[in-house]
N, C-alpha and C. Protein backbone atom coordinates (compact mmCIF):
# COMPACT_ATOMS: atom_id res chain seq x y z
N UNK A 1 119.29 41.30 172.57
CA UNK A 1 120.52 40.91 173.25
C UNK A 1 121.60 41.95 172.94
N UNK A 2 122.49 42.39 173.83
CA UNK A 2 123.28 43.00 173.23
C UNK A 2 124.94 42.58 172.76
N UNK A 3 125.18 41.43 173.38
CA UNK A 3 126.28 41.06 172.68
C UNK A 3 125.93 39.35 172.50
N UNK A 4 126.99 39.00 171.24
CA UNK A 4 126.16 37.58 171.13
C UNK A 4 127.01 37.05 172.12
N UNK A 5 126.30 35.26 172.78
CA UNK A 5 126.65 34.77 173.83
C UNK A 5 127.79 34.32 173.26
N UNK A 6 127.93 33.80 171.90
CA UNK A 6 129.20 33.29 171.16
C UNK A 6 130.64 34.27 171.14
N UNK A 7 130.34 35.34 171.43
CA UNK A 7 131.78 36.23 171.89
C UNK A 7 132.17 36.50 173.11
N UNK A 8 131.04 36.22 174.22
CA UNK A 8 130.91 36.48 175.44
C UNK A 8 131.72 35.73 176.01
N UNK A 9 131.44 34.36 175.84
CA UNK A 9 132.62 33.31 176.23
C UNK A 9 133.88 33.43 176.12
N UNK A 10 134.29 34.11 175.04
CA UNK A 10 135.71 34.57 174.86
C UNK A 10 136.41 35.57 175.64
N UNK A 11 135.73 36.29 176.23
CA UNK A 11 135.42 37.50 176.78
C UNK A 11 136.48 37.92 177.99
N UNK A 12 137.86 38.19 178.52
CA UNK A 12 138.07 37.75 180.04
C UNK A 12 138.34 39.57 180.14
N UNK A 13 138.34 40.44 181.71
CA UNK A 13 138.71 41.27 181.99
C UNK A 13 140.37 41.32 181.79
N UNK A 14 140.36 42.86 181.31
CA UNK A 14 141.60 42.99 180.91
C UNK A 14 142.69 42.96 182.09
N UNK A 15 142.23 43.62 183.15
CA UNK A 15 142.98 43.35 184.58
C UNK A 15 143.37 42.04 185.09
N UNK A 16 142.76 41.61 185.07
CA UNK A 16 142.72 39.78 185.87
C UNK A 16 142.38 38.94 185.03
N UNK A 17 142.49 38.86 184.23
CA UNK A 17 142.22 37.55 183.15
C UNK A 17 140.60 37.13 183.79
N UNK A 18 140.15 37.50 184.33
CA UNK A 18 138.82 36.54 184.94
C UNK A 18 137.58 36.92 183.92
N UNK A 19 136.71 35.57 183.87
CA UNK A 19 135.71 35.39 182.58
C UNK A 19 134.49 36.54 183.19
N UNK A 20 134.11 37.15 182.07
CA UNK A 20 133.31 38.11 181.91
C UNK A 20 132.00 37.55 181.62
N UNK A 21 130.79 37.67 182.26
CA UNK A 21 129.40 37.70 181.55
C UNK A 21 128.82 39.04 182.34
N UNK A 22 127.71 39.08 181.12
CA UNK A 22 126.38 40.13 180.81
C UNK A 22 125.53 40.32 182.29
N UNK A 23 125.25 41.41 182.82
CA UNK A 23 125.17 42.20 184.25
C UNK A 23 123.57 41.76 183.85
N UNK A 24 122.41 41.64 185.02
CA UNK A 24 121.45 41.30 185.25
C UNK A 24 120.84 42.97 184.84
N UNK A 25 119.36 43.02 184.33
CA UNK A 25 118.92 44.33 183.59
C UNK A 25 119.11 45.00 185.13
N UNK A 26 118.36 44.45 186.11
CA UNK A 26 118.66 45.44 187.56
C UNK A 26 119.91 46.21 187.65
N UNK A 27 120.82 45.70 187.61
CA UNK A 27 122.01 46.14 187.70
C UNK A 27 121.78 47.04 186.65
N UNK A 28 121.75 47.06 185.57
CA UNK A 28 122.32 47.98 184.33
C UNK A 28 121.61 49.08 185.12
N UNK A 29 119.84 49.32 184.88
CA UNK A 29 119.03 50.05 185.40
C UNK A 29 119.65 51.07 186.61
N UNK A 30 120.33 50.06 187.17
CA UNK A 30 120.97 50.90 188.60
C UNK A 30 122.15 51.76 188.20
N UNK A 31 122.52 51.23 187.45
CA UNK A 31 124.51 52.08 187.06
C UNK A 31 123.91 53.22 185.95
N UNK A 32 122.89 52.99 185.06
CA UNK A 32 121.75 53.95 184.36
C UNK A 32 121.48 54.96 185.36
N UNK A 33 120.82 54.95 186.33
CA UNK A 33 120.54 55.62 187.38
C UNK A 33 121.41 56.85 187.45
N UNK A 34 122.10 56.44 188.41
CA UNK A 34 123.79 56.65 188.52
C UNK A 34 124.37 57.82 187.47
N UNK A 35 124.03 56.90 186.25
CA UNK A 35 124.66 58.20 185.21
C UNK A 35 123.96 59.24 184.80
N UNK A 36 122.72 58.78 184.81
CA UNK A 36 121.91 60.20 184.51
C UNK A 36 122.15 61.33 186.04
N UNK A 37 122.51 60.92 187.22
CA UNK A 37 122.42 62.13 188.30
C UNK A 37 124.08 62.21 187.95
N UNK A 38 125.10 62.04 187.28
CA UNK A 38 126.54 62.01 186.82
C UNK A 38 127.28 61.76 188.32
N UNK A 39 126.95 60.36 188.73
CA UNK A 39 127.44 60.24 190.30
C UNK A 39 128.12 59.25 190.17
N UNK A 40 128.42 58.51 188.63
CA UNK A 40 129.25 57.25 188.47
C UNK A 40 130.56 58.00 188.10
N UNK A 41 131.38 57.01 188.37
CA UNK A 41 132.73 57.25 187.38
C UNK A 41 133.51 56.04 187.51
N UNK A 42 134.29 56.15 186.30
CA UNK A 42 135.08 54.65 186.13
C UNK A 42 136.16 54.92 187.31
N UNK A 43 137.04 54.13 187.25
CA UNK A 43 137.98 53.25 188.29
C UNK A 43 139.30 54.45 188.46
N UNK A 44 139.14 55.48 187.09
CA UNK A 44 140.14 56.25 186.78
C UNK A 44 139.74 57.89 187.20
N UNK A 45 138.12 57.89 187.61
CA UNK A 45 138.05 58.97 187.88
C UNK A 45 137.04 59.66 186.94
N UNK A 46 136.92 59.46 185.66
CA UNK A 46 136.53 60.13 184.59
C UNK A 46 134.44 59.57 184.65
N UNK A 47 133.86 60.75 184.77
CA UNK A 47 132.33 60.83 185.67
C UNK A 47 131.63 60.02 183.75
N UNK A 48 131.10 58.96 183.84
CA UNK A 48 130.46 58.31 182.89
C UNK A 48 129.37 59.40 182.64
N UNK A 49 129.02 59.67 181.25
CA UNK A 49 128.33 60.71 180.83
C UNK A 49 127.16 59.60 179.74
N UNK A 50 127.32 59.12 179.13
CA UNK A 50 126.34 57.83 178.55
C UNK A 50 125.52 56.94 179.22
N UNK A 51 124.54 56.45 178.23
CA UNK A 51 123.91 55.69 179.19
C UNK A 51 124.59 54.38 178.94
N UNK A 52 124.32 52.82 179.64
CA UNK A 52 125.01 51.79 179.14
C UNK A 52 123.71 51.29 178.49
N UNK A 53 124.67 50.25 177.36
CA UNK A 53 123.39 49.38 176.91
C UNK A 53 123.40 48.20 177.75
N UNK A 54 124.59 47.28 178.60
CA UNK A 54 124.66 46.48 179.43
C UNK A 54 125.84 46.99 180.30
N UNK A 55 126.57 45.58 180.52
CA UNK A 55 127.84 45.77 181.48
C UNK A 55 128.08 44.58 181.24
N UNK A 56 129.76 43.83 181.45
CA UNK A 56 130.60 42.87 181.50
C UNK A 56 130.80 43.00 182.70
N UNK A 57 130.66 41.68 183.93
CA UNK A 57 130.97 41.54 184.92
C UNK A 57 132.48 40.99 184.98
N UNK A 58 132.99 41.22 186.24
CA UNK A 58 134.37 39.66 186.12
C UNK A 58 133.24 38.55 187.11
N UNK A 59 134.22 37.60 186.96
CA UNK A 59 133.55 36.63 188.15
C UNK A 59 133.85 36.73 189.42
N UNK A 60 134.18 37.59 189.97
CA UNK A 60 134.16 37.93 191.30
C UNK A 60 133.01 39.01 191.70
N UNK A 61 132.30 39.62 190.75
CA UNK A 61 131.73 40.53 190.93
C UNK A 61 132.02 41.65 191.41
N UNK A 62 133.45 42.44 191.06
CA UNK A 62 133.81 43.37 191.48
C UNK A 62 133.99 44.57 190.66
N UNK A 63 133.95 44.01 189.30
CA UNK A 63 134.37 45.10 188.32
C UNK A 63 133.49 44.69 187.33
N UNK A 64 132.82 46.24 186.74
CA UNK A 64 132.35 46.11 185.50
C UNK A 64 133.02 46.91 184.48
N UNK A 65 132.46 46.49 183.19
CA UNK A 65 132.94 47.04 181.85
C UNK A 65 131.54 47.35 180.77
N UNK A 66 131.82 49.02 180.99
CA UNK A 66 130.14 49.38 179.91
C UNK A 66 129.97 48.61 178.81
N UNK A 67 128.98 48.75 178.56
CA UNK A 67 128.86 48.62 176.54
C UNK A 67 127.82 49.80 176.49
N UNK A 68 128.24 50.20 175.64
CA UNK A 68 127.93 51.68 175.48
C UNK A 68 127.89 51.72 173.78
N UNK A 69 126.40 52.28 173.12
CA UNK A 69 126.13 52.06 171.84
C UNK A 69 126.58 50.64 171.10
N UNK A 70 126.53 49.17 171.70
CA UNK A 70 126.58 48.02 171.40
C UNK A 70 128.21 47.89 171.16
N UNK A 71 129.34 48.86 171.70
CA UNK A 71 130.81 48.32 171.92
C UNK A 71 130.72 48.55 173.38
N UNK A 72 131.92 46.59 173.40
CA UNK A 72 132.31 46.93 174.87
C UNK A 72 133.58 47.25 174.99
N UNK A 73 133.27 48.02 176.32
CA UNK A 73 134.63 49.12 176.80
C UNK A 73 135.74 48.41 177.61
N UNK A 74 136.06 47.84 177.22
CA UNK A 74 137.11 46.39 177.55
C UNK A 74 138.90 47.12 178.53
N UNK A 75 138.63 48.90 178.24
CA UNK A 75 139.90 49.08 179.00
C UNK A 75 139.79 49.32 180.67
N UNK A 76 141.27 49.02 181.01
CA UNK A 76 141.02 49.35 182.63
C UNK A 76 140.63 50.36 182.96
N UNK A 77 141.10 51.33 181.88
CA UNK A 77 140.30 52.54 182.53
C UNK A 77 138.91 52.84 182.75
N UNK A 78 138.41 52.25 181.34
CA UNK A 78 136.78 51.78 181.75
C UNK A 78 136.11 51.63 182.92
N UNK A 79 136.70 50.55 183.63
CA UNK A 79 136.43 49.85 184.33
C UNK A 79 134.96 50.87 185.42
N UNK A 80 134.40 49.87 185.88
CA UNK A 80 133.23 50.84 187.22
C UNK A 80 133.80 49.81 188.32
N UNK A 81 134.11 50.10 189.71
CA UNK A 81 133.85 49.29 190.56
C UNK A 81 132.58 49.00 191.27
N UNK A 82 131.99 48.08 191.52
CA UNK A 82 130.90 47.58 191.71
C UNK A 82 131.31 47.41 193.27
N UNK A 83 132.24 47.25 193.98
CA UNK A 83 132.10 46.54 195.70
C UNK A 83 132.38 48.31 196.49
C-alpha cells in the first residue's frame, strides 16, 4: 500500500478542499507511461521527471497529486490535470 487508508481520509486537495483518494494502478501505470516519454507536466508547467508510486485524486476526478518515493506532493503546483 502506499499510503495508509487512516491518513487518506484526512486527506483534501489543497485547491478545492475536495476529499482525495488513491488513483486505480491503471491510472498510475498510465501517468508512469507519460513520464518515462517526459510528456507529463504538472498544472505549472514543470515536465515530471520521476516515476509515481501512486496519485491522490480529488473527487471530481480532475486533478491529481503524485506520491513520489512514498511522500505526497500535496502542492498546487504539483498538481497533474487529468480532464
Amino acid at each position: 500500500m502506499v499510503l495508509d487508508e487512516n491518513i487518506i481520509q484526512y486527506l483534501v486537495c489543497p485547491s478545492t478542499r475536495m476529499k482525495l483518494t488513491l488513483a486505480e494502478p491503471a491510472l498510475v501505470a498510465s501517468i508512469n507511461a507519460r513520464v518515462e516519454t517526459n510528456t507529463l507536466s504538472t498544472v505549472e508547467g514543470e515536465i515530471l521527471s520521476d516515476p509515481v508510486d501512486g496519485l491522490l485524486i480529488t473527487a471530481d476526478g480532475q486533478r491529481a497529486y503524485p506520491i513520489i518515493h512514498g511522500i505526497p506532493h500535496l502542492l498546487v503546483s504539483s498538481a497533474i490535470e487529468l480532464s
